[in-house]
PDB file of N, CA and C in Angstrom:
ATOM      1  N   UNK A   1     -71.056  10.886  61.232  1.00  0.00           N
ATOM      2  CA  UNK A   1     -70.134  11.565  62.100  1.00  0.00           C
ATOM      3  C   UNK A   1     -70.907  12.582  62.907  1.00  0.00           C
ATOM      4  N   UNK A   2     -70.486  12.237  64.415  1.00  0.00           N
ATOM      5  CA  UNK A   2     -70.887  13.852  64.987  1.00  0.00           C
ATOM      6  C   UNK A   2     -70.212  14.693  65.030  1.00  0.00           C
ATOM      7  N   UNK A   3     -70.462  15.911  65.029  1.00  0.00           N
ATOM      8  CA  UNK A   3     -69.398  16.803  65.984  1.00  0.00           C
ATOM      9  C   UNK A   3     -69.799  18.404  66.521  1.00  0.00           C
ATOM     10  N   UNK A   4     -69.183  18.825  66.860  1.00  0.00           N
ATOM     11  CA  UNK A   4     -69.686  19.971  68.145  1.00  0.00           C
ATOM     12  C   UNK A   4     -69.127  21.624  67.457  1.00  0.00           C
ATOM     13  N   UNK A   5     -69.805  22.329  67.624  1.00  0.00           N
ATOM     14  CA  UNK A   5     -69.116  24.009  67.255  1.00  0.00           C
ATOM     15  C   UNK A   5     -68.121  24.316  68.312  1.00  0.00           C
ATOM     16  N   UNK A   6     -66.952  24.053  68.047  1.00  0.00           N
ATOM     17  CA  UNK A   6     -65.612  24.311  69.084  1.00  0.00           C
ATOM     18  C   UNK A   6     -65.513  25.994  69.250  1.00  0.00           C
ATOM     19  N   UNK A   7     -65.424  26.884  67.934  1.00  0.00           N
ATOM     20  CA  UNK A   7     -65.529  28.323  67.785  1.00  0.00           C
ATOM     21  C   UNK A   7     -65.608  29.181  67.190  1.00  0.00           C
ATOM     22  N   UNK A   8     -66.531  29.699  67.399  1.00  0.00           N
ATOM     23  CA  UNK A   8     -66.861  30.987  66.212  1.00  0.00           C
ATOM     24  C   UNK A   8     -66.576  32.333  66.980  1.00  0.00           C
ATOM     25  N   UNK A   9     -66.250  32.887  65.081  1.00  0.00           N
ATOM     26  CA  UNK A   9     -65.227  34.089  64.823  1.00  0.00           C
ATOM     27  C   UNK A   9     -65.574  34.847  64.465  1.00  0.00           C
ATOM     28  N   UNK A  10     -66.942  36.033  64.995  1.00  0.00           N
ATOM     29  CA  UNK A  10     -67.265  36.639  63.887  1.00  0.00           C
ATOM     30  C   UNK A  10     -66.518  37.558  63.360  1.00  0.00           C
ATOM     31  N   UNK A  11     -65.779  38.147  64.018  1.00  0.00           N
ATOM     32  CA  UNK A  11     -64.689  39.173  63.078  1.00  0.00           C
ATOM     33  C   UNK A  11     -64.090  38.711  61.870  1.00  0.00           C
ATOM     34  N   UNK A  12     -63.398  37.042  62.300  1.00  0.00           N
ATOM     35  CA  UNK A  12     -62.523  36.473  60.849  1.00  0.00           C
ATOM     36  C   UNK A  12     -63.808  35.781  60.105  1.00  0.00           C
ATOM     37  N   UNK A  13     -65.061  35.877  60.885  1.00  0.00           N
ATOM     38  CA  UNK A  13     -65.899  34.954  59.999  1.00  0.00           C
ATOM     39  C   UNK A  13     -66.061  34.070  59.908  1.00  0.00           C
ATOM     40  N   UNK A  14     -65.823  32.876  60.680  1.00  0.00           N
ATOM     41  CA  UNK A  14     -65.026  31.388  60.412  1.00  0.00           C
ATOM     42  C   UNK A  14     -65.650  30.639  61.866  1.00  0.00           C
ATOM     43  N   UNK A  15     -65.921  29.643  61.626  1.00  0.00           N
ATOM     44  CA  UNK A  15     -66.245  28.350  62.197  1.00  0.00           C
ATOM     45  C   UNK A  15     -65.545  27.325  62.317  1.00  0.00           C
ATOM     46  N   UNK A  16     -65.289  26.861  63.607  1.00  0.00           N
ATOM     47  CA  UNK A  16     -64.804  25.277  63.558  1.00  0.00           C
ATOM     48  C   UNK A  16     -65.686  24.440  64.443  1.00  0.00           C
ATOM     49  N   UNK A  17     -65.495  23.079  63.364  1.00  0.00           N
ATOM     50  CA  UNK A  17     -66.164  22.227  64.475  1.00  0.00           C
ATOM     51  C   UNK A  17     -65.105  21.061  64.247  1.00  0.00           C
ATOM     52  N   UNK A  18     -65.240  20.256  65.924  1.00  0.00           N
ATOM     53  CA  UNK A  18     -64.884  19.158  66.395  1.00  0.00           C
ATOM     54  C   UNK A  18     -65.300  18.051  65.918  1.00  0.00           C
ATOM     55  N   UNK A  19     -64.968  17.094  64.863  1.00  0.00           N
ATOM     56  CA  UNK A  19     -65.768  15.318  65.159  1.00  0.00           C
ATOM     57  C   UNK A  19     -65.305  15.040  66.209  1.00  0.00           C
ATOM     58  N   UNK A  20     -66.485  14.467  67.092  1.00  0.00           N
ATOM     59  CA  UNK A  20     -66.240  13.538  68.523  1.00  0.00           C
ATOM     60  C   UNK A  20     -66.795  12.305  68.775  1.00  0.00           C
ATOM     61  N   UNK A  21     -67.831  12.077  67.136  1.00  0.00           N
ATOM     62  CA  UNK A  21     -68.069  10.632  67.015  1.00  0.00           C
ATOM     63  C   UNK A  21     -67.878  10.539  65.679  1.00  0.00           C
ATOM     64  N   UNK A  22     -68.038   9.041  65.717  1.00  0.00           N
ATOM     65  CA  UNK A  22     -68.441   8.323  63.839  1.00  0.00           C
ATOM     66  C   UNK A  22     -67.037   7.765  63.082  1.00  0.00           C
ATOM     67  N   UNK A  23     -67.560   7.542  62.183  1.00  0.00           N
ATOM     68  CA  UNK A  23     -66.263   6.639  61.284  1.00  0.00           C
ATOM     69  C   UNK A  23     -64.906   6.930  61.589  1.00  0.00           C
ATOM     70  N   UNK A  24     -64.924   8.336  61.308  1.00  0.00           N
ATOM     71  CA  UNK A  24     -63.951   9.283  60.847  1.00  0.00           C
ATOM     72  C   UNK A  24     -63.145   8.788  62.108  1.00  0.00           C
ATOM     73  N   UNK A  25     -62.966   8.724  62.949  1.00  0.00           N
ATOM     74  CA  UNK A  25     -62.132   8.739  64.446  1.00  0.00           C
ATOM     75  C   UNK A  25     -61.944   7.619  64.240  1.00  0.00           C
ATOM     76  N   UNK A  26     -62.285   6.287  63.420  1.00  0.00           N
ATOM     77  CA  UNK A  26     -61.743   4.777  63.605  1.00  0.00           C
ATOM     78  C   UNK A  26     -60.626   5.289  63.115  1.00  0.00           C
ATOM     79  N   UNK A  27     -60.117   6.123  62.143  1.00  0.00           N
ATOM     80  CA  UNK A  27     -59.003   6.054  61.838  1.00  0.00           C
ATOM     81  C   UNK A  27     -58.026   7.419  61.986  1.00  0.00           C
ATOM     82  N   UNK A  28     -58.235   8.353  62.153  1.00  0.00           N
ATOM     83  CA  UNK A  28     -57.649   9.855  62.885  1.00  0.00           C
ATOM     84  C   UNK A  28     -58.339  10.213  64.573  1.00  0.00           C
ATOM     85  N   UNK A  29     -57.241  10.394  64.850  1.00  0.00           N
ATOM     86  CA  UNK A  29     -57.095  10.824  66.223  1.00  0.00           C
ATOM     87  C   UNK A  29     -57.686  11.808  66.498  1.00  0.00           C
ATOM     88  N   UNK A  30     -57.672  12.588  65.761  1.00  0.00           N
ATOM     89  CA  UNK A  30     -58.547  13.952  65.638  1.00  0.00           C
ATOM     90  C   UNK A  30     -58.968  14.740  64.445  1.00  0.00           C
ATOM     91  N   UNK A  31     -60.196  15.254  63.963  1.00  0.00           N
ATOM     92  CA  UNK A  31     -60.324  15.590  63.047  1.00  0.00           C
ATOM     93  C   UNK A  31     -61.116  16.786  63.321  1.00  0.00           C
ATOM     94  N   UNK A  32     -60.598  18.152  62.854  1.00  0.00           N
ATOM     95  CA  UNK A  32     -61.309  19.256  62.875  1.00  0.00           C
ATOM     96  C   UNK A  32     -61.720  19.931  61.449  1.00  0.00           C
ATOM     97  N   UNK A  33     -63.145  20.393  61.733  1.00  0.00           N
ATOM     98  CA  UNK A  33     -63.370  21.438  60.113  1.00  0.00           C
ATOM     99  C   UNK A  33     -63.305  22.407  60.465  1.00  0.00           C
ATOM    100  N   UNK A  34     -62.440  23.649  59.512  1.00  0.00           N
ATOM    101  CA  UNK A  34     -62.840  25.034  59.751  1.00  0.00           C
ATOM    102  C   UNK A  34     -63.256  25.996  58.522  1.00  0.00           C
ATOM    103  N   UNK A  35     -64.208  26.592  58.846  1.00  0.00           N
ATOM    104  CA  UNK A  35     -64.324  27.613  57.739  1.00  0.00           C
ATOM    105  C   UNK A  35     -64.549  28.827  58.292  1.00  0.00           C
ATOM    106  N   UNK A  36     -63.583  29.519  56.844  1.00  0.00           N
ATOM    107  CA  UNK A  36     -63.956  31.180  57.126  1.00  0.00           C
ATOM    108  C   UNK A  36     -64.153  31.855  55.689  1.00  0.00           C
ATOM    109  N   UNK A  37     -64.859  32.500  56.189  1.00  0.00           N
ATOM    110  CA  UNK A  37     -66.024  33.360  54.702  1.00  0.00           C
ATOM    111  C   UNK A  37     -65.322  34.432  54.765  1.00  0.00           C
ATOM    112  N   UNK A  38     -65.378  34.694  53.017  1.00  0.00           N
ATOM    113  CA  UNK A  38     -65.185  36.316  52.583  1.00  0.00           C
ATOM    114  C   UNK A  38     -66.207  36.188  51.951  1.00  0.00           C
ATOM    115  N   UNK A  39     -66.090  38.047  51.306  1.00  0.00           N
ATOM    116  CA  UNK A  39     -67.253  38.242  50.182  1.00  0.00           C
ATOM    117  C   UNK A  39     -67.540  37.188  49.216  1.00  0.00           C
ATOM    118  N   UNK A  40     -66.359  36.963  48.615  1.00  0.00           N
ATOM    119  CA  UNK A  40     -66.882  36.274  47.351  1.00  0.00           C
ATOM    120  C   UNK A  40     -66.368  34.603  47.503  1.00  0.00           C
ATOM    121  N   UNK A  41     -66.183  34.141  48.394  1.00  0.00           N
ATOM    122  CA  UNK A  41     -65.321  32.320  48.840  1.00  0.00           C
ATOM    123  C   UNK A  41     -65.752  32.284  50.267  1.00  0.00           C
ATOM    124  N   UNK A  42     -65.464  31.365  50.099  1.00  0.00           N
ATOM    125  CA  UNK A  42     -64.988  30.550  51.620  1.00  0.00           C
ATOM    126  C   UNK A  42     -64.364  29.596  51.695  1.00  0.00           C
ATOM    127  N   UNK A  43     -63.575  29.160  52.738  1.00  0.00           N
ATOM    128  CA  UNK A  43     -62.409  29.026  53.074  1.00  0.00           C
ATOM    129  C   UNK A  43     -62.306  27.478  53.658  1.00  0.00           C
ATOM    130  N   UNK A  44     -62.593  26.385  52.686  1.00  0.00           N
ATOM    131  CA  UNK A  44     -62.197  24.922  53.669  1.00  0.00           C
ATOM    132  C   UNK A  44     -61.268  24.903  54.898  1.00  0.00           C
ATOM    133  N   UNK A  45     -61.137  24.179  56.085  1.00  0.00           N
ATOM    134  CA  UNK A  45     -59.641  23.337  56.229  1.00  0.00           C
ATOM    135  C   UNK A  45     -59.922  22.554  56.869  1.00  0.00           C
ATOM    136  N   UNK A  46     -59.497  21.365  56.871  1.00  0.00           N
ATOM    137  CA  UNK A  46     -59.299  20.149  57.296  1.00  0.00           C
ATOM    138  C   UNK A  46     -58.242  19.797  58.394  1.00  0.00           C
ATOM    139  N   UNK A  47     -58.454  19.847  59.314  1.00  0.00           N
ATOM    140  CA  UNK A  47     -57.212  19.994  60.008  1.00  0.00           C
ATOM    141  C   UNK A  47     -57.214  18.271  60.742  1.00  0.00           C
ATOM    142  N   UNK A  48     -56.534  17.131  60.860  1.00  0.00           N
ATOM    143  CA  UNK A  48     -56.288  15.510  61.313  1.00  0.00           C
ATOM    144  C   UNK A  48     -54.922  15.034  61.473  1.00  0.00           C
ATOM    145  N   UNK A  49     -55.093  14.447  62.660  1.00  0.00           N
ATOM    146  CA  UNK A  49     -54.314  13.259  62.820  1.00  0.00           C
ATOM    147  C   UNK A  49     -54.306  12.303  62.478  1.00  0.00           C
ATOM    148  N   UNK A  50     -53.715  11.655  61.537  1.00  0.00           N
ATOM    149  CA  UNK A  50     -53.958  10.258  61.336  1.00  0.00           C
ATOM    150  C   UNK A  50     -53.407   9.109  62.311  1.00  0.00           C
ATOM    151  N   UNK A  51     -53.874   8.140  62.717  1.00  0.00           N
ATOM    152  CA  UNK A  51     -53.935   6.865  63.847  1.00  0.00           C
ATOM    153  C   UNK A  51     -52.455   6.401  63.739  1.00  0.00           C
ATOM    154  N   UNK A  52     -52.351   5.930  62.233  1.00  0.00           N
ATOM    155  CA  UNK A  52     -50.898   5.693  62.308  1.00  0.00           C
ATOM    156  C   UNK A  52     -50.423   6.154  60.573  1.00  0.00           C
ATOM    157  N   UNK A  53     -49.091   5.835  60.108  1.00  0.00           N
ATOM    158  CA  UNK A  53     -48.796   6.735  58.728  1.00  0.00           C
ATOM    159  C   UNK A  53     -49.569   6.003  57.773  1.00  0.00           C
ATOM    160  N   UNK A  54     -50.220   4.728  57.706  1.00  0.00           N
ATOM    161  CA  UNK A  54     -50.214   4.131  56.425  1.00  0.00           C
ATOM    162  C   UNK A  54     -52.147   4.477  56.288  1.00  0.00           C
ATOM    163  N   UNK A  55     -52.827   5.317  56.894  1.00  0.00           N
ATOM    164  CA  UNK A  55     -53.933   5.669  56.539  1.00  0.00           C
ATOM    165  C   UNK A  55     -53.806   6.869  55.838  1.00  0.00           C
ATOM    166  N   UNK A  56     -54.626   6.299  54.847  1.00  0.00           N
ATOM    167  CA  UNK A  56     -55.013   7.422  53.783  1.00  0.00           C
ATOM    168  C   UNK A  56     -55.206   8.628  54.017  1.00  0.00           C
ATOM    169  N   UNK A  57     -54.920   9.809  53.021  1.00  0.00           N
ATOM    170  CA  UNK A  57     -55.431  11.228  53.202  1.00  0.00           C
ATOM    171  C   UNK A  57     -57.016  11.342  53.104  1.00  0.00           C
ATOM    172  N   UNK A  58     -57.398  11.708  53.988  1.00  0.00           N
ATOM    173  CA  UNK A  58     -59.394  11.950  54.235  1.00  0.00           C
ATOM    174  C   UNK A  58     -59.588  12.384  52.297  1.00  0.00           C
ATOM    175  N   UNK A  59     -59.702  11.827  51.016  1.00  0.00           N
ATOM    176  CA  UNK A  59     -59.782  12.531  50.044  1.00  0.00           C
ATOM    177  C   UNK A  59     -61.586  12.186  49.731  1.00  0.00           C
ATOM    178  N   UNK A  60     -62.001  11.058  50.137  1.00  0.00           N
ATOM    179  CA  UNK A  60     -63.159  10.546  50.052  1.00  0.00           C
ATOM    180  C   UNK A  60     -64.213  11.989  50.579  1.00  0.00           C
ATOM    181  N   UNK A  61     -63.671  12.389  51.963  1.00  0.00           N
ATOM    182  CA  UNK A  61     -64.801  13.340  52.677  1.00  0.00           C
ATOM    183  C   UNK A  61     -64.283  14.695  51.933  1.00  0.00           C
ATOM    184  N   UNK A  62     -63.418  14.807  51.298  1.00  0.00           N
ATOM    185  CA  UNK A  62     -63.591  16.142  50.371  1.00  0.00           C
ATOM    186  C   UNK A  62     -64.091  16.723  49.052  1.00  0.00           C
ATOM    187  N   UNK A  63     -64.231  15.228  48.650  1.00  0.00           N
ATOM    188  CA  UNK A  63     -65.341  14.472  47.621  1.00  0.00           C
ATOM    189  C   UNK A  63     -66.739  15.271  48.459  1.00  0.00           C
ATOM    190  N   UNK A  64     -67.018  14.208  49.248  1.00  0.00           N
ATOM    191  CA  UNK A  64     -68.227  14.984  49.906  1.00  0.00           C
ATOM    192  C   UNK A  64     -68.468  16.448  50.326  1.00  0.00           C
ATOM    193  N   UNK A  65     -67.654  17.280  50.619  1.00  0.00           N
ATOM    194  CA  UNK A  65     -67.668  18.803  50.944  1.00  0.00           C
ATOM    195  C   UNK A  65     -68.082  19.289  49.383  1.00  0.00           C
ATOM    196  N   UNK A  66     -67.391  18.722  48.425  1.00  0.00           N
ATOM    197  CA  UNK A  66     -67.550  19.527  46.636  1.00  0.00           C
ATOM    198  C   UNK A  66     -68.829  19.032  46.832  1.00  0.00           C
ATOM    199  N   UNK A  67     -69.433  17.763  46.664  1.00  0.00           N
ATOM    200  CA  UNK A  67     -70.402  17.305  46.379  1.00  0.00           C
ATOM    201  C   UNK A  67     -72.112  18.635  47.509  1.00  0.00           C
ATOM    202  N   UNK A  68     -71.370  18.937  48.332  1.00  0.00           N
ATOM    203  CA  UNK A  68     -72.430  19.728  49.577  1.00  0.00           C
ATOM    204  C   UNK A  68     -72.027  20.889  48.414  1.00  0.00           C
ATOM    205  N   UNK A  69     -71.280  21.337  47.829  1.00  0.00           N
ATOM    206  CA  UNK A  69     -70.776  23.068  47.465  1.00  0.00           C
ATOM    207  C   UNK A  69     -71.319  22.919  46.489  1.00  0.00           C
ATOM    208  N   UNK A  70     -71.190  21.909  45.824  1.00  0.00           N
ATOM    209  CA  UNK A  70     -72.304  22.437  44.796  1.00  0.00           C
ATOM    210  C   UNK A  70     -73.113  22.676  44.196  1.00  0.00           C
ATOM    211  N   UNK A  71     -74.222  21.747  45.346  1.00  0.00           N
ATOM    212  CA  UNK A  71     -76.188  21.621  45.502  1.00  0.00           C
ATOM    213  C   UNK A  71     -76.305  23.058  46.090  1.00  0.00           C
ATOM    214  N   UNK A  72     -75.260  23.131  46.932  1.00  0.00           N
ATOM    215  CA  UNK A  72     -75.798  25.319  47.489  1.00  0.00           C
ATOM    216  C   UNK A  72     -75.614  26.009  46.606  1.00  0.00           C
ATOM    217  N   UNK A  73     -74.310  25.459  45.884  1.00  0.00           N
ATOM    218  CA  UNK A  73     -73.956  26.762  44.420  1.00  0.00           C
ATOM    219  C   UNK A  73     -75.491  26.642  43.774  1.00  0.00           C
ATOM    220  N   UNK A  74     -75.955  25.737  43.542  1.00  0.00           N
ATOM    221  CA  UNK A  74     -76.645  25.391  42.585  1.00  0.00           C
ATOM    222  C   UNK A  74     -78.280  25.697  42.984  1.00  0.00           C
ATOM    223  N   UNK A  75     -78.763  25.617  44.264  1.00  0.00           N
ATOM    224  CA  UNK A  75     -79.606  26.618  44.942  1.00  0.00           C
ATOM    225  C   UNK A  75     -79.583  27.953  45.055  1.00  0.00           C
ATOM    226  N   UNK A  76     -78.099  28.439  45.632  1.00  0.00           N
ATOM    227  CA  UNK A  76     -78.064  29.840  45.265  1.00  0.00           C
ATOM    228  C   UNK A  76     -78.425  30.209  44.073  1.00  0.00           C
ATOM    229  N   UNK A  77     -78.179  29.892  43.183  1.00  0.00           N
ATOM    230  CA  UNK A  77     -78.061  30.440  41.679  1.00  0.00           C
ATOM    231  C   UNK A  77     -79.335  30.300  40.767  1.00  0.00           C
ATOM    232  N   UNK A  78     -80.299  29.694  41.602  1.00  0.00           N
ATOM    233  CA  UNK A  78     -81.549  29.646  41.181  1.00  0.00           C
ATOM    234  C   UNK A  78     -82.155  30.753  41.736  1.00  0.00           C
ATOM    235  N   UNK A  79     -81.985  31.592  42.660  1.00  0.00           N
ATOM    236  CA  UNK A  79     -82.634  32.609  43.329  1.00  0.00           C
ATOM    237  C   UNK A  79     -82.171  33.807  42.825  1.00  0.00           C
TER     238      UNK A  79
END
């Protein structure tokens, strides 16, 4: 998947980006990530359209976000 930094927040802290290529769009119309950081979390969201009702909830690529959170947890915590 590609996608682009639509906008950053530094006051709320938070990032979104656009997919504007790749898998993900064969089947949602639009798919945005956003995050926003506090001290101690940060803040998923997933924001999609799906193409039509009978496609699945994205649960596969949130699989993948845990799977990214917790090689950093797990880097951080070595330092």
């Amino acid at each position: 998947m590609k996608q682009v930094i639509e906008a950053i927040d530094p006051y709320k802290k938070s990032i979104c980006w656009k997919v504007i290529e790749g898998d993900v769009l064969e089947m949602y119309s639009s798919f945005t990530i956003i995050t926003s950081h506090e001290p101690q979390w940060t803040i998923w969201t997933l924001d999609y359209e799906k193409k039509t009702e009978d496609i699945p909830e994205p649960l596969s690529f949130m699989g993948h976000i845990l799977d990214i959170i917790k090689d950093m947890e797990g880097h951080l915590l070595k330092n």
